[in-house]
PDB file of N, CA and C in Angstrom:
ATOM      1  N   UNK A   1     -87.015  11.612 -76.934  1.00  0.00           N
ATOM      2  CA  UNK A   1     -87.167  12.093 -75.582  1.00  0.00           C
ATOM      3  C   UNK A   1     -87.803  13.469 -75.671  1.00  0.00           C
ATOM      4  N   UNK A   2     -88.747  13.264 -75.243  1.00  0.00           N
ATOM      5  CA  UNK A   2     -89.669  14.976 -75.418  1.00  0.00           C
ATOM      6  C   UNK A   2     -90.142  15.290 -74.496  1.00  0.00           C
ATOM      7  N   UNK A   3     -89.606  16.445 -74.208  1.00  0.00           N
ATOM      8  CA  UNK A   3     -89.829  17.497 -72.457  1.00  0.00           C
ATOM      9  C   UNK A   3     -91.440  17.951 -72.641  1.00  0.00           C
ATOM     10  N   UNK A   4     -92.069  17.755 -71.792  1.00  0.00           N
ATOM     11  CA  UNK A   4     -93.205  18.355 -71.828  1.00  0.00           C
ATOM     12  C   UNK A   4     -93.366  20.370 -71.139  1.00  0.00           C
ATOM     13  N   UNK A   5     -94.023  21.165 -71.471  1.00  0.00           N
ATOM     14  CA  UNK A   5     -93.732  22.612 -71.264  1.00  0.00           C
ATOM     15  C   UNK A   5     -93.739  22.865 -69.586  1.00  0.00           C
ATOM     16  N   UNK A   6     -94.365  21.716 -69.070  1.00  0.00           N
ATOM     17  CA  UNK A   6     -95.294  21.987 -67.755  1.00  0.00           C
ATOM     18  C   UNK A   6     -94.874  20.987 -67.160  1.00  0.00           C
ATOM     19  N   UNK A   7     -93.421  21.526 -66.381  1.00  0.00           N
ATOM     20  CA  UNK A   7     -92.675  20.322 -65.339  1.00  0.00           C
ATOM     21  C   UNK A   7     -92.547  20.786 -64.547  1.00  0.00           C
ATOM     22  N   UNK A   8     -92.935  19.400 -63.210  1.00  0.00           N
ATOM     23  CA  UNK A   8     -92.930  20.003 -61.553  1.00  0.00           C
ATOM     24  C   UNK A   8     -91.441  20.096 -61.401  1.00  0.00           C
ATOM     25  N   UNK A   9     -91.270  20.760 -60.236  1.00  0.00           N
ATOM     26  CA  UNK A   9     -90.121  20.443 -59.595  1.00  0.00           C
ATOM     27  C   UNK A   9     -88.928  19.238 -59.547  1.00  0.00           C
ATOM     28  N   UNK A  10     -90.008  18.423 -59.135  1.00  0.00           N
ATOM     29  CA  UNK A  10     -89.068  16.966 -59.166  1.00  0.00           C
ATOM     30  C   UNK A  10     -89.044  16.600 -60.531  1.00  0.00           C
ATOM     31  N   UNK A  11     -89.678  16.432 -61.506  1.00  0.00           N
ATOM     32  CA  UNK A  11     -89.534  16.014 -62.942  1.00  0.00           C
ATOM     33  C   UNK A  11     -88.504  17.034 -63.405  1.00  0.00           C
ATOM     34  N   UNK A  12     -88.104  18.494 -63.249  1.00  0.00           N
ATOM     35  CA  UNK A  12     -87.100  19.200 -63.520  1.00  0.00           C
ATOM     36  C   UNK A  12     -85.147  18.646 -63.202  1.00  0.00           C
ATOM     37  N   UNK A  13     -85.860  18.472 -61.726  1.00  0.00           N
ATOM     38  CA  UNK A  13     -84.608  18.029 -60.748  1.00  0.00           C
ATOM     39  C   UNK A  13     -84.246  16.966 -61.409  1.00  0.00           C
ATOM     40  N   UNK A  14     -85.150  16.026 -61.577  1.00  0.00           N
ATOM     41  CA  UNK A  14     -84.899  14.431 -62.379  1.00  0.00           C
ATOM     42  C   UNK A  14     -84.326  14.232 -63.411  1.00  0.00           C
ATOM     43  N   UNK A  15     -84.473  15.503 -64.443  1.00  0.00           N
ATOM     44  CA  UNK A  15     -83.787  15.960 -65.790  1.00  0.00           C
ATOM     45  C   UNK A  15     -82.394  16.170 -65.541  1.00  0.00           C
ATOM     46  N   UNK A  16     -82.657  17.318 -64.668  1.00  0.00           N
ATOM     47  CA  UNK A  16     -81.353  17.673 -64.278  1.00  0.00           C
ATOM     48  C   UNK A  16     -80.377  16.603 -64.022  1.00  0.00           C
ATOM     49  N   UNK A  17     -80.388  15.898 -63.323  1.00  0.00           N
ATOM     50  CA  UNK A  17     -79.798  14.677 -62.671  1.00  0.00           C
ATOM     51  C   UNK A  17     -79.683  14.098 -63.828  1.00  0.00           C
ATOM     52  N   UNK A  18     -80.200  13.373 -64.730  1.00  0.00           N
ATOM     53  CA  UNK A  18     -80.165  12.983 -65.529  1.00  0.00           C
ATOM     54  C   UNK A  18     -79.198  13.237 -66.937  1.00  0.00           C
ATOM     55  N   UNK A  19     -79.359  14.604 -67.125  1.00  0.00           N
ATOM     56  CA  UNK A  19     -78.033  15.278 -67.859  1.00  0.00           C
ATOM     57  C   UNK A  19     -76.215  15.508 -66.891  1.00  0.00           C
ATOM     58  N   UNK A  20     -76.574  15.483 -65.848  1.00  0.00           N
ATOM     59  CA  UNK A  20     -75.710  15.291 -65.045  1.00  0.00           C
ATOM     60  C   UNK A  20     -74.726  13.990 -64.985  1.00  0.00           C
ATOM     61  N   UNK A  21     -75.438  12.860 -64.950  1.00  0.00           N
ATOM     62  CA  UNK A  21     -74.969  11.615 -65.504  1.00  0.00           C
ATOM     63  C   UNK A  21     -74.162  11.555 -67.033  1.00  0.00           C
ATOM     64  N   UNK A  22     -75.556  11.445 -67.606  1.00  0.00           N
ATOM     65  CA  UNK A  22     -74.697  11.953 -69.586  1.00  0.00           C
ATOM     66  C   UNK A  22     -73.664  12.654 -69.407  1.00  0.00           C
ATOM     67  N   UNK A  23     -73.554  13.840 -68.751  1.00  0.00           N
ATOM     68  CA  UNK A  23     -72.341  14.440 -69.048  1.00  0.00           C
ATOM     69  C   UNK A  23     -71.316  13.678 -68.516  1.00  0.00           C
ATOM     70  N   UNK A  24     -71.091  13.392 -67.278  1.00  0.00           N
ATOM     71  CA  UNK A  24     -70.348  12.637 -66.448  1.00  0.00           C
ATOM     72  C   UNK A  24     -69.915  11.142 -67.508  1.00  0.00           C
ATOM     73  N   UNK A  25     -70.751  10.446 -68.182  1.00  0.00           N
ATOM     74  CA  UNK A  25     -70.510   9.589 -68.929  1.00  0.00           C
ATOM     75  C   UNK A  25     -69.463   9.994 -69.963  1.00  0.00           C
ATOM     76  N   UNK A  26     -70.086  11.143 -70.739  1.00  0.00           N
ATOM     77  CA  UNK A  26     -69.256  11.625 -72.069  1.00  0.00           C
ATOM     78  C   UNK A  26     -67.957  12.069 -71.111  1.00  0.00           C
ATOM     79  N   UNK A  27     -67.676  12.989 -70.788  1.00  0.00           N
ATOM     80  CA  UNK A  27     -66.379  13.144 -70.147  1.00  0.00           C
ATOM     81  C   UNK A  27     -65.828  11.878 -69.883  1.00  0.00           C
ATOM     82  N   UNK A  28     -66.026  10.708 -69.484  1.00  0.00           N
ATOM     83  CA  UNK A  28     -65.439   9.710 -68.856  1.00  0.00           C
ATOM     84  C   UNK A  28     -65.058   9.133 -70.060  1.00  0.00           C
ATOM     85  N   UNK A  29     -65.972   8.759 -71.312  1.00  0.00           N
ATOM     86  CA  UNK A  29     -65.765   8.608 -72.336  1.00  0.00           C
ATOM     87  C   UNK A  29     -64.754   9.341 -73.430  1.00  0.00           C
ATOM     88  N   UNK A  30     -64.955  10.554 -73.103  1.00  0.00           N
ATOM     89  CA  UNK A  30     -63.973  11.109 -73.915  1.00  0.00           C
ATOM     90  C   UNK A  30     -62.576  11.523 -73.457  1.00  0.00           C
ATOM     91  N   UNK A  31     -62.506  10.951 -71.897  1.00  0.00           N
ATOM     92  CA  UNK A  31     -61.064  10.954 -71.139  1.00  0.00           C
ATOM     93  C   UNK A  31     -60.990  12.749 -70.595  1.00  0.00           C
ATOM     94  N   UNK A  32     -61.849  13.574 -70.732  1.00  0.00           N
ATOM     95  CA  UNK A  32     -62.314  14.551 -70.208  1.00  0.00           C
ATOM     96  C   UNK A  32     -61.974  14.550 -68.250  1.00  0.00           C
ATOM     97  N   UNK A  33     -60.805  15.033 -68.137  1.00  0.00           N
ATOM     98  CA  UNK A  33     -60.876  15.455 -66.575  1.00  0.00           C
ATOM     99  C   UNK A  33     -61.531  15.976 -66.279  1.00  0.00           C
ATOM    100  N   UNK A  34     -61.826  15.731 -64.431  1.00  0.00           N
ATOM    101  CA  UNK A  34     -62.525  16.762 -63.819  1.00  0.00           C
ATOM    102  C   UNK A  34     -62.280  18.180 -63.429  1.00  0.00           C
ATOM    103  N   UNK A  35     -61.099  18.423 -63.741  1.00  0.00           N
ATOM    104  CA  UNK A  35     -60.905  19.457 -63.581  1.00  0.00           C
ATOM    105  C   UNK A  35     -60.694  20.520 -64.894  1.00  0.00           C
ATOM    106  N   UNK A  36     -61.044  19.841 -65.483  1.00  0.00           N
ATOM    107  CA  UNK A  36     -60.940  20.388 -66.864  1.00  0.00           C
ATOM    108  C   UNK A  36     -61.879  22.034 -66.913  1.00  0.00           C
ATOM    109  N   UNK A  37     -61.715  22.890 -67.578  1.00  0.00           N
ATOM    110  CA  UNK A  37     -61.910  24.523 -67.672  1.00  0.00           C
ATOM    111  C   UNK A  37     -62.615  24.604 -69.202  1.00  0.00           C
ATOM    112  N   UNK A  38     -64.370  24.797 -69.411  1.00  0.00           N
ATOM    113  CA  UNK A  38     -64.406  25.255 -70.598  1.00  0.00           C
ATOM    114  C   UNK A  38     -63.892  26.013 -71.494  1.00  0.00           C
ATOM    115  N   UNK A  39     -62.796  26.262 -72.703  1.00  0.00           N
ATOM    116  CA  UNK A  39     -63.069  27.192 -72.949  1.00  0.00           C
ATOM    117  C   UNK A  39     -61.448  27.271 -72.632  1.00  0.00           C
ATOM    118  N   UNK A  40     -60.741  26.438 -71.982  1.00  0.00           N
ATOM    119  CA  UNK A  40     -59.279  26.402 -71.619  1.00  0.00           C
ATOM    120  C   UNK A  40     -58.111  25.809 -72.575  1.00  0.00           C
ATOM    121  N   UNK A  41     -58.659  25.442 -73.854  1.00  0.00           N
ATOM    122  CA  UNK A  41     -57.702  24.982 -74.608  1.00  0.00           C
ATOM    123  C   UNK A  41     -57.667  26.175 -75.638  1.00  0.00           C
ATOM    124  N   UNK A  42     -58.576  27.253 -75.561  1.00  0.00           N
ATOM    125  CA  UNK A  42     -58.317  28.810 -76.021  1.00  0.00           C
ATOM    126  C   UNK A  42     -57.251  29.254 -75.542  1.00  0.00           C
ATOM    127  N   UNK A  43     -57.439  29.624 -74.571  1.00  0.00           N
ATOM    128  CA  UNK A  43     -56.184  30.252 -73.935  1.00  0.00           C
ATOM    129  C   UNK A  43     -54.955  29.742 -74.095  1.00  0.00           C
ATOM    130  N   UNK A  44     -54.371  28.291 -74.300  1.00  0.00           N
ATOM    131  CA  UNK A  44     -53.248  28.067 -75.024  1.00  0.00           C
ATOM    132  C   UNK A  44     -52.848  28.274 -75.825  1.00  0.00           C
ATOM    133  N   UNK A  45     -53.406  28.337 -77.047  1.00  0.00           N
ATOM    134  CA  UNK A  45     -53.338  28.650 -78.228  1.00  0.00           C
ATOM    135  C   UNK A  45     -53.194  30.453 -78.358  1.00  0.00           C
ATOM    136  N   UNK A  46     -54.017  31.131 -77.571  1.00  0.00           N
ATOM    137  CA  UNK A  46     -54.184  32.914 -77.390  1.00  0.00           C
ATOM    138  C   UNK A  46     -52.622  33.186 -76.725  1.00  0.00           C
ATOM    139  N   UNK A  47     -52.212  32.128 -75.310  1.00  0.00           N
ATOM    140  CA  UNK A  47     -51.147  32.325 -75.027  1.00  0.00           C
ATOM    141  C   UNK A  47     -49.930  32.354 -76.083  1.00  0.00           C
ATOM    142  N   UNK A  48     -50.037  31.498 -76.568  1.00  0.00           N
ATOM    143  CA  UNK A  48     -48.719  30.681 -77.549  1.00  0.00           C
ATOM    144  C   UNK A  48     -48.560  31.733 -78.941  1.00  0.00           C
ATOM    145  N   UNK A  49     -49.963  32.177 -79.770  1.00  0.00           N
ATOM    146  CA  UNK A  49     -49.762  33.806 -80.356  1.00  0.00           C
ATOM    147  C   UNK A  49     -49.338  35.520 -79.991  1.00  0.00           C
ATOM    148  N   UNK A  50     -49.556  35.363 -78.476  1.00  0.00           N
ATOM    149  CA  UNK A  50     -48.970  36.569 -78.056  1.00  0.00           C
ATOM    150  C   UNK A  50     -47.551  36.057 -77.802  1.00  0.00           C
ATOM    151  N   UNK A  51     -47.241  34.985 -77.580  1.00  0.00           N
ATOM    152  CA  UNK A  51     -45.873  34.848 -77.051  1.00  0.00           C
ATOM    153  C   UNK A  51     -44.772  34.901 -78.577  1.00  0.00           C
ATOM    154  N   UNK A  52     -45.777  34.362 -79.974  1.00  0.00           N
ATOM    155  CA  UNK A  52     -45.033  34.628 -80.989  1.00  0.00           C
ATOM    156  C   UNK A  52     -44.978  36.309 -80.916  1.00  0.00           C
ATOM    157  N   UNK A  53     -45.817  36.922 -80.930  1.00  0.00           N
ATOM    158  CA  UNK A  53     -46.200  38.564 -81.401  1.00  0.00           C
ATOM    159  C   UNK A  53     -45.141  39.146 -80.433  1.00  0.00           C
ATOM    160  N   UNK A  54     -44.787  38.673 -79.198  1.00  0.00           N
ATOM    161  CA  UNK A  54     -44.251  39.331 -78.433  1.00  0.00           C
ATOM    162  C   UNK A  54     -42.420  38.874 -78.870  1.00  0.00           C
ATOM    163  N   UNK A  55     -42.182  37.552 -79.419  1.00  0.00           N
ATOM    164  CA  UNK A  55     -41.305  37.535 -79.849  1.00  0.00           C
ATOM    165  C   UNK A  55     -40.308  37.748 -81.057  1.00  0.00           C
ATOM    166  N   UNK A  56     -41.438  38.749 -82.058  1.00  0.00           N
ATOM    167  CA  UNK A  56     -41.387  39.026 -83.411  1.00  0.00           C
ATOM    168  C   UNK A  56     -41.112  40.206 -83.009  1.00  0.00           C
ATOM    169  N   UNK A  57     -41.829  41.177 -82.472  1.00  0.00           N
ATOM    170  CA  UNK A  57     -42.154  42.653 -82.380  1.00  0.00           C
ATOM    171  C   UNK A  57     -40.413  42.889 -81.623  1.00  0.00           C
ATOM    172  N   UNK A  58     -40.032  41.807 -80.443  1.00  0.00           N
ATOM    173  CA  UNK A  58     -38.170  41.805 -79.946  1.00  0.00           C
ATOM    174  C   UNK A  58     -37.421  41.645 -80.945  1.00  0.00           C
ATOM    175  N   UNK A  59     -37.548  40.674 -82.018  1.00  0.00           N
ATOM    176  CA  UNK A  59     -36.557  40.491 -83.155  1.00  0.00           C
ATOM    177  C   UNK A  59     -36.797  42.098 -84.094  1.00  0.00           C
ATOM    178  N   UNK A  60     -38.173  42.358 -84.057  1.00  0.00           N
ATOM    179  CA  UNK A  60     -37.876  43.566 -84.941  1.00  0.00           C
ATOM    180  C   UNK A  60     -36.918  44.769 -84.395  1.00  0.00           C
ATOM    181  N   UNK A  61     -37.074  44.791 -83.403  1.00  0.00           N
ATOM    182  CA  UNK A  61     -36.163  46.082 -82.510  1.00  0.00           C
ATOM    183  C   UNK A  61     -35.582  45.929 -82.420  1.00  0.00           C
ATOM    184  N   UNK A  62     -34.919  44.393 -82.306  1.00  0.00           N
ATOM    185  CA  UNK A  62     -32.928  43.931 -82.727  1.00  0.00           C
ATOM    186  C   UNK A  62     -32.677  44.529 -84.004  1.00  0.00           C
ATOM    187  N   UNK A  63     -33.332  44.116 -84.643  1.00  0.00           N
ATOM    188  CA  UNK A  63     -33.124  44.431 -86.188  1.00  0.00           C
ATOM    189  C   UNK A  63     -33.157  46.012 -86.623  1.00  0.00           C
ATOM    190  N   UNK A  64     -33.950  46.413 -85.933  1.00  0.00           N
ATOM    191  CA  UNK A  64     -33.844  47.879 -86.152  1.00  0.00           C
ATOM    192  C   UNK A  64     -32.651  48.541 -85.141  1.00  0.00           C
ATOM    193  N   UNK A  65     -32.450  48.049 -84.461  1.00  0.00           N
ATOM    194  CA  UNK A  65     -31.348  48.624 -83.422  1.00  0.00           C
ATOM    195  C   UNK A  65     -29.725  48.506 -84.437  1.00  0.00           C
ATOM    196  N   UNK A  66     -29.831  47.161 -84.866  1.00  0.00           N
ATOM    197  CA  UNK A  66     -28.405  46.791 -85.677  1.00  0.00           C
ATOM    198  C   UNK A  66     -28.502  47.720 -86.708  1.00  0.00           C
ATOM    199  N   UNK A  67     -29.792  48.077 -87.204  1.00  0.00           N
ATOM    200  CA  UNK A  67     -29.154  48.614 -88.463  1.00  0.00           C
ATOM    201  C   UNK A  67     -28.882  50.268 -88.140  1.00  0.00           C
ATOM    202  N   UNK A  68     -29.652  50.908 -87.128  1.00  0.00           N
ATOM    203  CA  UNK A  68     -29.362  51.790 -87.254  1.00  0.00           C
ATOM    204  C   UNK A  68     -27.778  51.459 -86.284  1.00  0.00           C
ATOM    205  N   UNK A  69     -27.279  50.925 -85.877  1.00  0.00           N
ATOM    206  CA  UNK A  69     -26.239  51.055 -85.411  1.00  0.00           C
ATOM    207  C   UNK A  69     -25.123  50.855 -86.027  1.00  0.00           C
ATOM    208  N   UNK A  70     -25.138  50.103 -87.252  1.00  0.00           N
ATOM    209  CA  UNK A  70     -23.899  50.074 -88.421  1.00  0.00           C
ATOM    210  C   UNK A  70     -24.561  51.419 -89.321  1.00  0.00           C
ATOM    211  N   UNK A  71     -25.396  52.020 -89.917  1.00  0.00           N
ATOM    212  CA  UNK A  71     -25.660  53.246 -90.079  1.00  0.00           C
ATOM    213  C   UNK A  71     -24.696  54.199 -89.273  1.00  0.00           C
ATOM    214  N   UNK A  72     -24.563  54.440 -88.162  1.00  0.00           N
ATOM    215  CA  UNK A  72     -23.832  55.271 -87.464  1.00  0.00           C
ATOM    216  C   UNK A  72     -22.817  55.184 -87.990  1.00  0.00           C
ATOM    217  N   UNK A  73     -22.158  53.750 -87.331  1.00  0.00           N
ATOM    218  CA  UNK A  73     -20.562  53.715 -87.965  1.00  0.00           C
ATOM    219  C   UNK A  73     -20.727  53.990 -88.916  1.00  0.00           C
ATOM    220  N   UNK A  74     -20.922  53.362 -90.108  1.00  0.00           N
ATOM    221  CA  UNK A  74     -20.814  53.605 -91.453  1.00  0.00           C
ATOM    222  C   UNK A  74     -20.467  55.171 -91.984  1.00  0.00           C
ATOM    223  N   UNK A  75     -21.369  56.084 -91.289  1.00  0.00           N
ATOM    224  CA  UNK A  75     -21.465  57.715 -90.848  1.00  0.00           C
ATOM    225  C   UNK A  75     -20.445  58.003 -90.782  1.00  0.00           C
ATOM    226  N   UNK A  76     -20.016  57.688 -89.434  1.00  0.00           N
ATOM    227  CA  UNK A  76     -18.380  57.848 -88.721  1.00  0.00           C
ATOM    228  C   UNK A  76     -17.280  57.285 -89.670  1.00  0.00           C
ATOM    229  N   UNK A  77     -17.373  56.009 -90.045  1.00  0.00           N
ATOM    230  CA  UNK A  77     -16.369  55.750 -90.740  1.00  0.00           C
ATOM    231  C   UNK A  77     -16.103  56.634 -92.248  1.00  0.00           C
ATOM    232  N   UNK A  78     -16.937  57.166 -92.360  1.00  0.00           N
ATOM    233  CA  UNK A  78     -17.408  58.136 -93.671  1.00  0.00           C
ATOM    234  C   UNK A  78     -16.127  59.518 -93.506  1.00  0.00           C
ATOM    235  N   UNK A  79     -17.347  59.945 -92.292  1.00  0.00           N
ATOM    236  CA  UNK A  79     -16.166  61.484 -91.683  1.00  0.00           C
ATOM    237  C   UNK A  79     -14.866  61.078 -91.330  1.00  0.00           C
ATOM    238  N   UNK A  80     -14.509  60.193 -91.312  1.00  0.00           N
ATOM    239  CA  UNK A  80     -12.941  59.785 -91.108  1.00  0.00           C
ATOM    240  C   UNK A  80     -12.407  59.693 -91.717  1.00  0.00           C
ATOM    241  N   UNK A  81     -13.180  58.952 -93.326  1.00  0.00           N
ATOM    242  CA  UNK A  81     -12.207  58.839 -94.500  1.00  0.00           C
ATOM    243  C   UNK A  81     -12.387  60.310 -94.760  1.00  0.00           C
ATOM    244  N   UNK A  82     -13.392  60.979 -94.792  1.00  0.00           N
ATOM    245  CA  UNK A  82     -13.189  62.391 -95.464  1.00  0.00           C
ATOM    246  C   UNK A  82     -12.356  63.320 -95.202  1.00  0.00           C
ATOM    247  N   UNK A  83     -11.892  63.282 -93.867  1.00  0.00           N
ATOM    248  CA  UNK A  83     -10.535  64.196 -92.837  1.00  0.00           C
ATOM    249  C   UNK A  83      -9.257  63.544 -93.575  1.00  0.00           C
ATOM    250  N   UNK A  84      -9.267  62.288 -93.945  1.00  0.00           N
ATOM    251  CA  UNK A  84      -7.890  61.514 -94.241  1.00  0.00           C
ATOM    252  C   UNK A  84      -7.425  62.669 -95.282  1.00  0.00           C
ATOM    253  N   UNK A  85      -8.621  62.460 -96.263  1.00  0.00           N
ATOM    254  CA  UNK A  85      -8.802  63.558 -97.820  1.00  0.00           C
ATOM    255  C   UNK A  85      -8.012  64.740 -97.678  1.00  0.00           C
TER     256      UNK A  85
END
């Protein structure tokens, strides 16, 4: 199929139309909805890594929260045995 450089109007439009179909075929073929979003099965995947990053970066600040918080006690329980002394 070879486009020539020098197409009227209607031989453009006719193309057009024409890829319009093909596509419409392949989508139908490949079970492709119409409402389907190029470029939208990115964003699941972009979603689903920030939602890990966002749920790693919470476990780290648990983790840092616990430890410095038995640190404390540990502290305290320290100066307490040392007064017993």
């Amino acid at each position: 199929f070879k486009i020539k450089s020098c197409l009227s109007v209607k031989e453009t439009h006719q193309l057009a139309e024409l890829n319009r179909d093909r596509n419409d075929k392949l989508k139908t073929a490949l079970g492709i909805s119409d409402d389907f979003v190029a470029g939208s099965s990115m964003d699941i995947i972009r979603k689903a890594k920030e939602q890990q990053a966002a749920k790693e970066e919470m476990l780290k600040n648990n983790k840092d929260f616990i430890q410095e918080t038995i640190r404390q006690q540990n502290e305290s329980n320290g100066n307490k045995n040392n007064e017993k002394d």
